[in-house]
Protein backbone atom coordinates (compact mmCIF):
# COMPACT_ATOMS: atom_id res chain seq x y z
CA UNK A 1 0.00 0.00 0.00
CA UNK A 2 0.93 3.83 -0.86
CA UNK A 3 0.14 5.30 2.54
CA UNK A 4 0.01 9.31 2.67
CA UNK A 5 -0.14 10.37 6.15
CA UNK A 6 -2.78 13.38 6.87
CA UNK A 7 -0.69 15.94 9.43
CA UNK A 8 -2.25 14.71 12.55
CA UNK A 9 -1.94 11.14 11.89
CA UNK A 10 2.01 11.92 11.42
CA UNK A 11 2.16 13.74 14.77
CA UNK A 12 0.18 11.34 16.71
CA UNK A 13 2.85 8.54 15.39
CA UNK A 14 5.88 10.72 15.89
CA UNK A 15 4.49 11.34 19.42
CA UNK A 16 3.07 8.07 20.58
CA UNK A 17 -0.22 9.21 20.52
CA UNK A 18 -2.66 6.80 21.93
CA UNK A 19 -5.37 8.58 19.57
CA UNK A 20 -3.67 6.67 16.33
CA UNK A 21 -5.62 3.62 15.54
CA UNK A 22 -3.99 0.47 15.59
CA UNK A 23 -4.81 0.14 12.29
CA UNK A 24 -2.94 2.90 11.03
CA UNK A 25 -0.05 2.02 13.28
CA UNK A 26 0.35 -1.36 11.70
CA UNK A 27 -0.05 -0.13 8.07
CA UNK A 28 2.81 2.59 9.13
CA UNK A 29 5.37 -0.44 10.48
CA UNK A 30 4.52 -2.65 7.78
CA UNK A 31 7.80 -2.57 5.89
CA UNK A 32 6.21 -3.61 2.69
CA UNK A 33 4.02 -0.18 2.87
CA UNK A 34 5.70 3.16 1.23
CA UNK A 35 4.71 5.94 3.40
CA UNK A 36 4.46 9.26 2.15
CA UNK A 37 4.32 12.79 4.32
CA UNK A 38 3.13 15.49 1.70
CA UNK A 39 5.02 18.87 2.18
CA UNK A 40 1.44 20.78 2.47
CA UNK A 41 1.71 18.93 5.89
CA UNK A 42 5.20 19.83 6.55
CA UNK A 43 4.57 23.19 5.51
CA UNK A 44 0.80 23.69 7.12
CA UNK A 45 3.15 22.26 11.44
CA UNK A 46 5.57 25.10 10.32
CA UNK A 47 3.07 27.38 9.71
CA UNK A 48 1.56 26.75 12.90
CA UNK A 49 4.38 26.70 14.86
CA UNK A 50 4.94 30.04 13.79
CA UNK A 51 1.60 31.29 15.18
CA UNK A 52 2.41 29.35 18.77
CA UNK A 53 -1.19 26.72 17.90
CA UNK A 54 1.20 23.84 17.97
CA UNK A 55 4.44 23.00 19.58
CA UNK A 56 7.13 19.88 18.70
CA UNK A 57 8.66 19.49 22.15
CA UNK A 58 12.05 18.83 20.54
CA UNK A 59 11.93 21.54 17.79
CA UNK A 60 10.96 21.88 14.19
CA UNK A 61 14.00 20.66 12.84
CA UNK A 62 14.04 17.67 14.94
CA UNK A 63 10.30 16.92 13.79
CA UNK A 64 11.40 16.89 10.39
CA UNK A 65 14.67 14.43 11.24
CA UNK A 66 11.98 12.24 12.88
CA UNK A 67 10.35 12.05 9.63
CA UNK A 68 13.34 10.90 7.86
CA UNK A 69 14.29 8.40 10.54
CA UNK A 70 11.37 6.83 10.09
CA UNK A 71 11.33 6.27 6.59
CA UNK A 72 8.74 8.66 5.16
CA UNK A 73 9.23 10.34 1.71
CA UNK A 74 8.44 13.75 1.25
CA UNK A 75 5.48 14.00 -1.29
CA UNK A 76 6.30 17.29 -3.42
CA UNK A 77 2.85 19.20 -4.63
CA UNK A 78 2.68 18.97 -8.73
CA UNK A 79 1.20 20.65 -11.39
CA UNK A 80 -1.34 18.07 -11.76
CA UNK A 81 -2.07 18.11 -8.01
CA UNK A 82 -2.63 21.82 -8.28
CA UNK A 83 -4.91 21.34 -11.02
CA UNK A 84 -7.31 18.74 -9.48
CA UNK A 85 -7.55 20.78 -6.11
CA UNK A 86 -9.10 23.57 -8.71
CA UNK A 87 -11.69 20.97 -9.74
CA UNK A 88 -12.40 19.01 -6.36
CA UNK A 89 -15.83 20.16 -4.64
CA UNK A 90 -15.95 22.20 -1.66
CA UNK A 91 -16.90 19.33 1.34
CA UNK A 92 -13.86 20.29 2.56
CA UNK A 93 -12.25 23.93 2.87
CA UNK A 94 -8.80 22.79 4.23
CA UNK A 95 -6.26 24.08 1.96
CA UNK A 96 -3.84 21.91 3.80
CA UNK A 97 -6.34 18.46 3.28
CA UNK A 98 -7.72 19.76 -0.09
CA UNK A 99 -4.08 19.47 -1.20
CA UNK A 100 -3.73 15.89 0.43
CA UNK A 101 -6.82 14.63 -1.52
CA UNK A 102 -5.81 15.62 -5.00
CA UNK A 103 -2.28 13.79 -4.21
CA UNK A 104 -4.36 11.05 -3.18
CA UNK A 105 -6.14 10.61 -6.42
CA UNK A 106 -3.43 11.61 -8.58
CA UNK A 107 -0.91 9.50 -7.70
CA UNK A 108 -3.22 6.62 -5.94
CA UNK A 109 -2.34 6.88 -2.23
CA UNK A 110 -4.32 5.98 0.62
CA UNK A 111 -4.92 8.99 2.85
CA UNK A 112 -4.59 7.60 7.13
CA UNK A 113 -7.12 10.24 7.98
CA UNK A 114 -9.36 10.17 10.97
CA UNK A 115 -11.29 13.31 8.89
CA UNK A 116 -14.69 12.56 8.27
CA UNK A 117 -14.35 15.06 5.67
CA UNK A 118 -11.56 13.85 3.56
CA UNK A 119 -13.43 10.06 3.30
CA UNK A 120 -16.28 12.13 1.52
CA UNK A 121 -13.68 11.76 -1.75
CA UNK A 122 -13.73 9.26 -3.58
CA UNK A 123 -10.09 8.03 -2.64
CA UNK A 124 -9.28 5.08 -0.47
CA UNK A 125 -8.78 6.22 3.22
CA UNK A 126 -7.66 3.93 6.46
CA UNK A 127 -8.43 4.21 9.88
């Protein structure tokens, strides 16, 4: 499975979090899953770092060495990507998720979302 982690799904794994389903856990240490962190995630934690609504305890740049010790890719946002967010319907008004969607049916990931939102799509979603 292509697995593209929405933002709090990647925190609540790089924390511990208790909130992640087992599910999700066990499709994120399966080693025969790619996992995929977009950079709209990356880029919506900085953002709100910046604005003090969320805080890494061990600092930014140790969040994103976290990422790459445990084996994520960084999912780049595309031309194509850009274009399908223009044509997606509004259910959901997240930038952030809107842009996590359109990678998810463009390059045929499955979003681990708890969202109610994002599983209105039709993409594949785990929980």
């Amino acid at each position: 499975m292509n697995l593209l982690l929405d933002t709090h799904a990647l925190v609540w794994f790089l924390n511990g979090d208790k909130k992640l389903s087992d599910k999700v856990k066990t499709a994120i240490n399966d080693p025969n899953n790619t996992k995929f962190v977009s950079i709209a995630s990356i880029w919506e934690i900085a953002i709100k770092i910046s604005l003090d609504k969320f805080r890494f305890p061990k600092g930014f740049k140790n969040f994103l060495e976290m990422i790459e010790e445990n084996g994520f890719e960084i999912r780049p946002i595309s031309f194509e990507h850009t274009l399908i967010v223009s044509s997606l319907e509004f259910i959901h008004r997240d930038p952030f998720d809107r842009l996590l969607i359109a990678q998810s049916k463009s390059d045929n990931l499955t979003i681990a979302t708890k969202d109610d939102y994002i599983k209105q799509y039709n993409i594949q979603t785990i929980w």
